[in-house]
PDB file of N, CA and C in Angstrom:
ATOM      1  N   UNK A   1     -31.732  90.568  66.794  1.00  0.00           N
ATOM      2  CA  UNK A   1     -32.920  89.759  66.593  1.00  0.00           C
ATOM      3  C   UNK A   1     -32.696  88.435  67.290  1.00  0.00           C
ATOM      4  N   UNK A   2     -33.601  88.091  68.353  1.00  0.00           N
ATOM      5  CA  UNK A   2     -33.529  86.652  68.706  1.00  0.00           C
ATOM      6  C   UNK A   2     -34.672  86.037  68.462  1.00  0.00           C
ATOM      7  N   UNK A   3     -34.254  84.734  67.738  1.00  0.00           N
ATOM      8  CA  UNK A   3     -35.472  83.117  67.557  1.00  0.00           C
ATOM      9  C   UNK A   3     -35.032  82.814  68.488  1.00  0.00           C
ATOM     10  N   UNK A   4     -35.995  82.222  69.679  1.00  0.00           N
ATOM     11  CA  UNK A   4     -35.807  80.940  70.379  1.00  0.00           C
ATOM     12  C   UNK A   4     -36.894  79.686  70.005  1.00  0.00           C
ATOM     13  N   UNK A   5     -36.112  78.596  69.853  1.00  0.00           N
ATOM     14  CA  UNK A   5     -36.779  77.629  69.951  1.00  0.00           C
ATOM     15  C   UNK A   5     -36.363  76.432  70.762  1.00  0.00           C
ATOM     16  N   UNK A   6     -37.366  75.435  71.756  1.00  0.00           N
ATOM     17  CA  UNK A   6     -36.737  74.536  72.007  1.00  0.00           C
ATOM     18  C   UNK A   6     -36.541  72.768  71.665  1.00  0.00           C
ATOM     19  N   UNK A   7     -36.522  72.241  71.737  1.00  0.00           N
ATOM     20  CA  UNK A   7     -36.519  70.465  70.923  1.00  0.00           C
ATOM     21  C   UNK A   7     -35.785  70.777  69.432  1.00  0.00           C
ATOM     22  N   UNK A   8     -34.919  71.663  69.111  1.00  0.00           N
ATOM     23  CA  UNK A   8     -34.637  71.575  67.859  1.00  0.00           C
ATOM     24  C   UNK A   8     -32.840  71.218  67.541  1.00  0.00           C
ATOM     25  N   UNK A   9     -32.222  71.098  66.827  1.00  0.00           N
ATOM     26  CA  UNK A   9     -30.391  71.026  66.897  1.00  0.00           C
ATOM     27  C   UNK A   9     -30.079  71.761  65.833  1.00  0.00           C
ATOM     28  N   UNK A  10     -29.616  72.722  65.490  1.00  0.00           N
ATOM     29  CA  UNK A  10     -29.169  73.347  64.579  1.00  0.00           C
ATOM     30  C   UNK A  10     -28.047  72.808  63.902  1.00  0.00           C
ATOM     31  N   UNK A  11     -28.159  72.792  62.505  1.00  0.00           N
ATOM     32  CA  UNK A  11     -27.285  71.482  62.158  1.00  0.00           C
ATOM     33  C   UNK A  11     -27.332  70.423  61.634  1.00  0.00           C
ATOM     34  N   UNK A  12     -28.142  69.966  62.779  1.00  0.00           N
ATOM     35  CA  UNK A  12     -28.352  68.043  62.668  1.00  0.00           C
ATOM     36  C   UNK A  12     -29.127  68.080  61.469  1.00  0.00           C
ATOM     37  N   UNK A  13     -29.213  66.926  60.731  1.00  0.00           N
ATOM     38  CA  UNK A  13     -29.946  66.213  59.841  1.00  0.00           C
ATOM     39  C   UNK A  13     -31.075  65.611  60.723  1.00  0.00           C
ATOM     40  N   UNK A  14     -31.120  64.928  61.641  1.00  0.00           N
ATOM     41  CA  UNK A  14     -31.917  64.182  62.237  1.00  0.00           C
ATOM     42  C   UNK A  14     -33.211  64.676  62.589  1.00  0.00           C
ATOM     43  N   UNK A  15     -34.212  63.890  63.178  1.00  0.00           N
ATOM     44  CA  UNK A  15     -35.587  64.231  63.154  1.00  0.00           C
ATOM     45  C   UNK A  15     -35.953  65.243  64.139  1.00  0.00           C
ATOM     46  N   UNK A  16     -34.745  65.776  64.940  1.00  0.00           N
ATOM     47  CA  UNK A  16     -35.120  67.605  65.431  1.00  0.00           C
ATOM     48  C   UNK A  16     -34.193  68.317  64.571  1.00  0.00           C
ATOM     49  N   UNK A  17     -34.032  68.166  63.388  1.00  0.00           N
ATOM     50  CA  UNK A  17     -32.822  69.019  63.057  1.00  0.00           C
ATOM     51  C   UNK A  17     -33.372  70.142  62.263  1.00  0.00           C
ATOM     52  N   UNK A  18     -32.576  71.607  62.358  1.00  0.00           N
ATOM     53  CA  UNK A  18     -33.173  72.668  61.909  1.00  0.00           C
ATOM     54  C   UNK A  18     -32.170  73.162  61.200  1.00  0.00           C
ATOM     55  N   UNK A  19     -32.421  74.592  60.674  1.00  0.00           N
ATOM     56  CA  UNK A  19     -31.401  76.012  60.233  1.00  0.00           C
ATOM     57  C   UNK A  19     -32.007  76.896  59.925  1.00  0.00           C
ATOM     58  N   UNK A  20     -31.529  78.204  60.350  1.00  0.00           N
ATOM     59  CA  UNK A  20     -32.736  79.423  60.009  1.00  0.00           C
ATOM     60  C   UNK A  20     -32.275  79.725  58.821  1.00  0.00           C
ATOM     61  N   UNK A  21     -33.283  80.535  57.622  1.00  0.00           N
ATOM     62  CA  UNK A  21     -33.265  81.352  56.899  1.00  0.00           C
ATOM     63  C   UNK A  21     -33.619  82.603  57.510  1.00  0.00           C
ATOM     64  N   UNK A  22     -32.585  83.614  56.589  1.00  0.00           N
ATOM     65  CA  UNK A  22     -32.263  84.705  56.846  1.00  0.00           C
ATOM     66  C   UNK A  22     -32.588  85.844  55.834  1.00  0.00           C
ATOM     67  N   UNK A  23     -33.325  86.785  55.927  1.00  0.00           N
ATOM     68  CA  UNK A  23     -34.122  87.553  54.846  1.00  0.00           C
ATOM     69  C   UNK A  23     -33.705  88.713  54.936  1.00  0.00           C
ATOM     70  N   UNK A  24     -32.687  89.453  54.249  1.00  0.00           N
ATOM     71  CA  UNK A  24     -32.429  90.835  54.275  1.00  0.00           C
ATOM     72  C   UNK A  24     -33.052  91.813  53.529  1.00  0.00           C
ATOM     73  N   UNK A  25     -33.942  92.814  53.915  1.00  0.00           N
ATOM     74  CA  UNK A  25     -34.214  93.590  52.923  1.00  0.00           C
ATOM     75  C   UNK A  25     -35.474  92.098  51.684  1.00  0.00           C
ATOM     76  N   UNK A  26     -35.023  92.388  50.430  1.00  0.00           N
ATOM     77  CA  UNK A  26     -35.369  91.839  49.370  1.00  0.00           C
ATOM     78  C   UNK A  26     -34.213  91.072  48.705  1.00  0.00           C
ATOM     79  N   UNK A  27     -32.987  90.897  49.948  1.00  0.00           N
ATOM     80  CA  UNK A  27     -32.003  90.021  48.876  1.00  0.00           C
ATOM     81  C   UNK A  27     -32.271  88.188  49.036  1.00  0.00           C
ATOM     82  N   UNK A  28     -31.845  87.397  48.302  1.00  0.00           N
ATOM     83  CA  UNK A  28     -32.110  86.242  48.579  1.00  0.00           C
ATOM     84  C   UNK A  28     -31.828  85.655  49.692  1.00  0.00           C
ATOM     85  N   UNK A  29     -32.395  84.653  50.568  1.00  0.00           N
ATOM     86  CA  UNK A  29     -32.449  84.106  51.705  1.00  0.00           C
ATOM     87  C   UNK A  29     -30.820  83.698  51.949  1.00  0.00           C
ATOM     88  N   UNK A  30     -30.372  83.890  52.913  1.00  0.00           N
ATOM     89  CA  UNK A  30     -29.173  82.860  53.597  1.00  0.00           C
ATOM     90  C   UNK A  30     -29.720  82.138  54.667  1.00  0.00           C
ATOM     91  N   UNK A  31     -28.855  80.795  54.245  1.00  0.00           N
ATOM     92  CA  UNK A  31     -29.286  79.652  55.258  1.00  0.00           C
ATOM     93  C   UNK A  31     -27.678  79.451  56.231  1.00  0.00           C
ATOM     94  N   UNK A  32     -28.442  79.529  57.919  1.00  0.00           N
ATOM     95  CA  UNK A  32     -27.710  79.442  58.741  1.00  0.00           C
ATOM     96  C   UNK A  32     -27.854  78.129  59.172  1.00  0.00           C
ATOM     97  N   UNK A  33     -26.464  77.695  59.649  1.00  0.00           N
ATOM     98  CA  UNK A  33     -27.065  76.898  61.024  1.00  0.00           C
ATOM     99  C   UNK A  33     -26.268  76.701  62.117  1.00  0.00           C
ATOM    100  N   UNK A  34     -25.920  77.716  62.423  1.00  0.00           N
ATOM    101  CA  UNK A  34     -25.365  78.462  62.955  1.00  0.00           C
ATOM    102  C   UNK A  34     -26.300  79.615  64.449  1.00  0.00           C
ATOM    103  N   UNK A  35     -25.429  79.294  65.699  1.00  0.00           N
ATOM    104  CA  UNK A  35     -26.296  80.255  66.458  1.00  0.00           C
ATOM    105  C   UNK A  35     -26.493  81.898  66.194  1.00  0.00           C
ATOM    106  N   UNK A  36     -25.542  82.039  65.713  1.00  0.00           N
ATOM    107  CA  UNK A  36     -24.765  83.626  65.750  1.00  0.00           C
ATOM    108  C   UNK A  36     -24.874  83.594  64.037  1.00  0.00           C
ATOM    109  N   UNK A  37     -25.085  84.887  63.604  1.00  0.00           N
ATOM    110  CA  UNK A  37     -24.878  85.040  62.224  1.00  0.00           C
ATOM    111  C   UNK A  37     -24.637  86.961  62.441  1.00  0.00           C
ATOM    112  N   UNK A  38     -23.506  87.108  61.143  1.00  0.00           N
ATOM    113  CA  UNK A  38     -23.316  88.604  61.008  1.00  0.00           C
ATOM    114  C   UNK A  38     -23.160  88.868  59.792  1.00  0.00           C
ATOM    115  N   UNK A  39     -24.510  90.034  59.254  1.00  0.00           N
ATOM    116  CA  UNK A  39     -24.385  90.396  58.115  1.00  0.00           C
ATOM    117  C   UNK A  39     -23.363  91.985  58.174  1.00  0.00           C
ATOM    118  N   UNK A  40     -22.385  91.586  57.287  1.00  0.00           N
ATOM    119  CA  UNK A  40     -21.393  92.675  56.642  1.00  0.00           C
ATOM    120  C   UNK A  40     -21.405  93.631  55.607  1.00  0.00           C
ATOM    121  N   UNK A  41     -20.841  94.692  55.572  1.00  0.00           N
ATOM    122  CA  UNK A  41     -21.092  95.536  54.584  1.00  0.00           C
ATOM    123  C   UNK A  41     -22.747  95.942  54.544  1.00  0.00           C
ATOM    124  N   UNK A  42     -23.319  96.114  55.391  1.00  0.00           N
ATOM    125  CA  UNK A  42     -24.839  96.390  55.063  1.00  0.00           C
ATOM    126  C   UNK A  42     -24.765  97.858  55.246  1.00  0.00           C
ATOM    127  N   UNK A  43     -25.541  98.445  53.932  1.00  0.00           N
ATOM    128  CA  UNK A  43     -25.701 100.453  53.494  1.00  0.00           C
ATOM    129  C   UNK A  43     -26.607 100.817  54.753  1.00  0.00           C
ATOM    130  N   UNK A  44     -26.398 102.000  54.394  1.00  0.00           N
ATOM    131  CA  UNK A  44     -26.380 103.012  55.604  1.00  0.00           C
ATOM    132  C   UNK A  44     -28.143 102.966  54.817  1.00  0.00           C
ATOM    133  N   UNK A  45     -29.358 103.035  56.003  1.00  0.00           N
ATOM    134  CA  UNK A  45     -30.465 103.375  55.877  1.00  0.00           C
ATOM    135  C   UNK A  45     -31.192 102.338  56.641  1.00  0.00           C
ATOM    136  N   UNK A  46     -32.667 102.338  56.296  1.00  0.00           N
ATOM    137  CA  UNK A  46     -32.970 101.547  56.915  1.00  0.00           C
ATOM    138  C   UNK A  46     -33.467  99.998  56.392  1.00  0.00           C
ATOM    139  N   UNK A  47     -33.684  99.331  57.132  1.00  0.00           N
ATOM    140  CA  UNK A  47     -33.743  97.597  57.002  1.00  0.00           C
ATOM    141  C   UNK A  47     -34.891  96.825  57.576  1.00  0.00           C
ATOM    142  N   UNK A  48     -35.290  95.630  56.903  1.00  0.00           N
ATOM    143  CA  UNK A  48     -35.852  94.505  57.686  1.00  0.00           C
ATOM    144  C   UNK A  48     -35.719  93.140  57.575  1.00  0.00           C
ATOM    145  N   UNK A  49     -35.100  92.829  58.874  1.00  0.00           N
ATOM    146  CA  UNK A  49     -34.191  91.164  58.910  1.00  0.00           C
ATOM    147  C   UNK A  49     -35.251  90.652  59.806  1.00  0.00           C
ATOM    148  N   UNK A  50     -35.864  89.713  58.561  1.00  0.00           N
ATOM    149  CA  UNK A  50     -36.650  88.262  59.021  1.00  0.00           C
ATOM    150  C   UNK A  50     -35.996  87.328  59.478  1.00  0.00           C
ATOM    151  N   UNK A  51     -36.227  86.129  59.973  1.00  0.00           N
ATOM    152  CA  UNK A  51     -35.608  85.394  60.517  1.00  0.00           C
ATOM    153  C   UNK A  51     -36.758  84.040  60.229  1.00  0.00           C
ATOM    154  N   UNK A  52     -36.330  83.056  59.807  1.00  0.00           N
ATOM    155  CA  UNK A  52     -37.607  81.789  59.834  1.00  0.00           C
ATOM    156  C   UNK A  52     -36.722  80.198  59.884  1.00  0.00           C
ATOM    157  N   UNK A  53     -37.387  79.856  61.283  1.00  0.00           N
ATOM    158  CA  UNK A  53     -36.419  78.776  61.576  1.00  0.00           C
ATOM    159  C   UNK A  53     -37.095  77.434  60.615  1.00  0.00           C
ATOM    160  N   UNK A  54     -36.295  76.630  60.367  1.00  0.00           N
ATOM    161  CA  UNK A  54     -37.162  75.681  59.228  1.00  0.00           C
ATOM    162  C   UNK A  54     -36.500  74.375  59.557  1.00  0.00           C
ATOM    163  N   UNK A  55     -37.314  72.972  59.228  1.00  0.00           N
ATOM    164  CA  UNK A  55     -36.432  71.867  59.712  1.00  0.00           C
ATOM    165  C   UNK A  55     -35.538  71.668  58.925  1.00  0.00           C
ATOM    166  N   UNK A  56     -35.205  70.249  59.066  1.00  0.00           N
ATOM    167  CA  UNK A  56     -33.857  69.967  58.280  1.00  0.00           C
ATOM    168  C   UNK A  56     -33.906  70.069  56.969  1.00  0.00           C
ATOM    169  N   UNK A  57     -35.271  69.238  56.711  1.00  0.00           N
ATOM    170  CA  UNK A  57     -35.770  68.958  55.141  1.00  0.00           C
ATOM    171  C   UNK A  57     -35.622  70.175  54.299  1.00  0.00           C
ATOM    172  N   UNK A  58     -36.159  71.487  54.803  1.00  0.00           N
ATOM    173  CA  UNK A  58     -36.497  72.624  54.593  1.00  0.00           C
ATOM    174  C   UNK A  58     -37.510  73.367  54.708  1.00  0.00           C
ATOM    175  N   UNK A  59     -38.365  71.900  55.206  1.00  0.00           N
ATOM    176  CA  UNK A  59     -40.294  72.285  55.564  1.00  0.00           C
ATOM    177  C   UNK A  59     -40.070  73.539  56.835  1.00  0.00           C
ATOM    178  N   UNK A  60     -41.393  74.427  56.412  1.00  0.00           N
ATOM    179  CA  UNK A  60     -41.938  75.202  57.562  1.00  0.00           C
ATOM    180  C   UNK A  60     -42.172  74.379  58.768  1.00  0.00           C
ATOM    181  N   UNK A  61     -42.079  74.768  60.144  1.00  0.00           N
ATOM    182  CA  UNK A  61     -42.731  74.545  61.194  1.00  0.00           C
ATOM    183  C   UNK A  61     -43.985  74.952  60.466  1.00  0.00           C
ATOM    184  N   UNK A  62     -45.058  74.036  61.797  1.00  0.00           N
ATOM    185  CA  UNK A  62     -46.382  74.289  61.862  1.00  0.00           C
ATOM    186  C   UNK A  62     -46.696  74.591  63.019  1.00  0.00           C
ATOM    187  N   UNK A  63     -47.275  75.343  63.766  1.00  0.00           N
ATOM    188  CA  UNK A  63     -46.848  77.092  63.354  1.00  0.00           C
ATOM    189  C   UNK A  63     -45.407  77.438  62.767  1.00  0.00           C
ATOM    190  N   UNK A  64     -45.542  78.828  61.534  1.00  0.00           N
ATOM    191  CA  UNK A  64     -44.525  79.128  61.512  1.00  0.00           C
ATOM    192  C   UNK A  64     -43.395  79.840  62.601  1.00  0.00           C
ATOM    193  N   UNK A  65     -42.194  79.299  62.929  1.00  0.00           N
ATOM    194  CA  UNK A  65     -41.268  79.943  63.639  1.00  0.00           C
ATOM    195  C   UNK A  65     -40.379  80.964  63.262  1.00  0.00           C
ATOM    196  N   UNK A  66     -40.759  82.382  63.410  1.00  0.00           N
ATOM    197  CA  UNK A  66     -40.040  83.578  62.736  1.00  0.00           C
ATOM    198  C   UNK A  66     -40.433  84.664  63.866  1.00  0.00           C
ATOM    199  N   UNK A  67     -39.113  85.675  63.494  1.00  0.00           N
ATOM    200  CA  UNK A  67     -38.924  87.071  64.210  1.00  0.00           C
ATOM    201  C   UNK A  67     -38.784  87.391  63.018  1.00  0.00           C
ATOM    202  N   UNK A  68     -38.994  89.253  63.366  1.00  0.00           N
ATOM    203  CA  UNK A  68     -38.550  90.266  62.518  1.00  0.00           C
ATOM    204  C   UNK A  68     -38.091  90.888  63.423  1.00  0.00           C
ATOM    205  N   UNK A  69     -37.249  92.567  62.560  1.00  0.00           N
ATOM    206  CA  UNK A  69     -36.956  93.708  63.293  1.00  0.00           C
ATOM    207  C   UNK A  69     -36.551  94.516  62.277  1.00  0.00           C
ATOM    208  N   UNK A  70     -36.584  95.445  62.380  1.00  0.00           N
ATOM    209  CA  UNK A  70     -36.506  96.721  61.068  1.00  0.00           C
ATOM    210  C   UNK A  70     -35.992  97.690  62.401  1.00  0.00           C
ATOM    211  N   UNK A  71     -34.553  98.169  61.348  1.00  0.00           N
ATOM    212  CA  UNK A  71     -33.547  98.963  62.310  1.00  0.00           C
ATOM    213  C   UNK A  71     -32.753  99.695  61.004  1.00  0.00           C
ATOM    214  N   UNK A  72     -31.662 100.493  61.616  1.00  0.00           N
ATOM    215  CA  UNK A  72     -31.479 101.904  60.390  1.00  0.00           C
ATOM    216  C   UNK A  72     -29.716 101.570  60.984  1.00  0.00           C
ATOM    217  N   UNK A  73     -28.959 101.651  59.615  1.00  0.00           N
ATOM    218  CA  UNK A  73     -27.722 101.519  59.714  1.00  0.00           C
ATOM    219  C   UNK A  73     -27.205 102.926  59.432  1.00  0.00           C
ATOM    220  N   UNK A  74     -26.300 103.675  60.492  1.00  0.00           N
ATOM    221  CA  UNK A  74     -26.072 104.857  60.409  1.00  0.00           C
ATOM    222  C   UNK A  74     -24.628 105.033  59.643  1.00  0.00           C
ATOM    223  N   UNK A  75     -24.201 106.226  59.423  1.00  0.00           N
ATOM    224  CA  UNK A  75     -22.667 106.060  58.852  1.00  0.00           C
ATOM    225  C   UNK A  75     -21.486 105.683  59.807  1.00  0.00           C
ATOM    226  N   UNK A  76     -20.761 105.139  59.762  1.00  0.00           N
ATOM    227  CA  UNK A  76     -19.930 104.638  60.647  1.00  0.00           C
ATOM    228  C   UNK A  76     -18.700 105.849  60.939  1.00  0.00           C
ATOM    229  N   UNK A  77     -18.412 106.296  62.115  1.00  0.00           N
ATOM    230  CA  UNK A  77     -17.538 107.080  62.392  1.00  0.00           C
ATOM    231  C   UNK A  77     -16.038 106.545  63.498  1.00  0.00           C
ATOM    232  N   UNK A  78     -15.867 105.485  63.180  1.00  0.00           N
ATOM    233  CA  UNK A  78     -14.373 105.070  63.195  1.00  0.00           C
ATOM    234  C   UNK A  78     -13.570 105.373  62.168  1.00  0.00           C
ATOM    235  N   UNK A  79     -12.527 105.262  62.517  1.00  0.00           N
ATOM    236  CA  UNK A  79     -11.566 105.944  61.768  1.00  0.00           C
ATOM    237  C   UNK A  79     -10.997 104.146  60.913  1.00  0.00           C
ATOM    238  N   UNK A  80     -11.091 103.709  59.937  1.00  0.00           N
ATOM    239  CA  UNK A  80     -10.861 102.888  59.309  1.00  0.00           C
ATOM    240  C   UNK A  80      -9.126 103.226  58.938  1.00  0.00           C
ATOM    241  N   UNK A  81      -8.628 101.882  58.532  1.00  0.00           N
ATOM    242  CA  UNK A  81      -7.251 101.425  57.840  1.00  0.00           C
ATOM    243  C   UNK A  81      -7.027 102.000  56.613  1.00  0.00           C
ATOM    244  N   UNK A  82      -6.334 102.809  56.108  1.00  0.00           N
ATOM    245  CA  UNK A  82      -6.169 103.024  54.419  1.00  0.00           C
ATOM    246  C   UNK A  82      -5.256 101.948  53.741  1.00  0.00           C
TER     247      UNK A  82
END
């Protein structure tokens, strides 16, 4: 999933400063602020990861700034560590 946005700092406090929330499924939001984020341990089936970039405060953009994507986690066939 990619947000792009531009005039914003991920991070900053200051008056471009942002961090996305992160919507898995129906579990509660994680806040990034961070370019890169990786959700772990996610079950085998299928999914939908929102994405909604928000300023510093926590206010919405006006327009809102969000992606989605709904994708299917299959069983993993590496051979794992015992």
């Amino acid at each position: 999933l990619l947000l792009e946005a531009t005039g914003v700092e991920l991070g900053s406090r200051g008056r471009n400063g942002a961090h996305v929330l992160l919507f898995l499924d129906e579990l509660p939001a994680m806040k990034s602020y961070a370019e890169r984020f990786t959700f772990r341990g996610v079950a085998p089936g299928p999914h939908r990861l929102r994405a909604e970039l928000r300023r510093a405060d926590g206010a919405a953009f006006d327009p809102p700034v969000t992606a989605q994507v709904e994708f299917r986690v299959t069983e993993s066939t590496l051979d794992l560590p015992r």
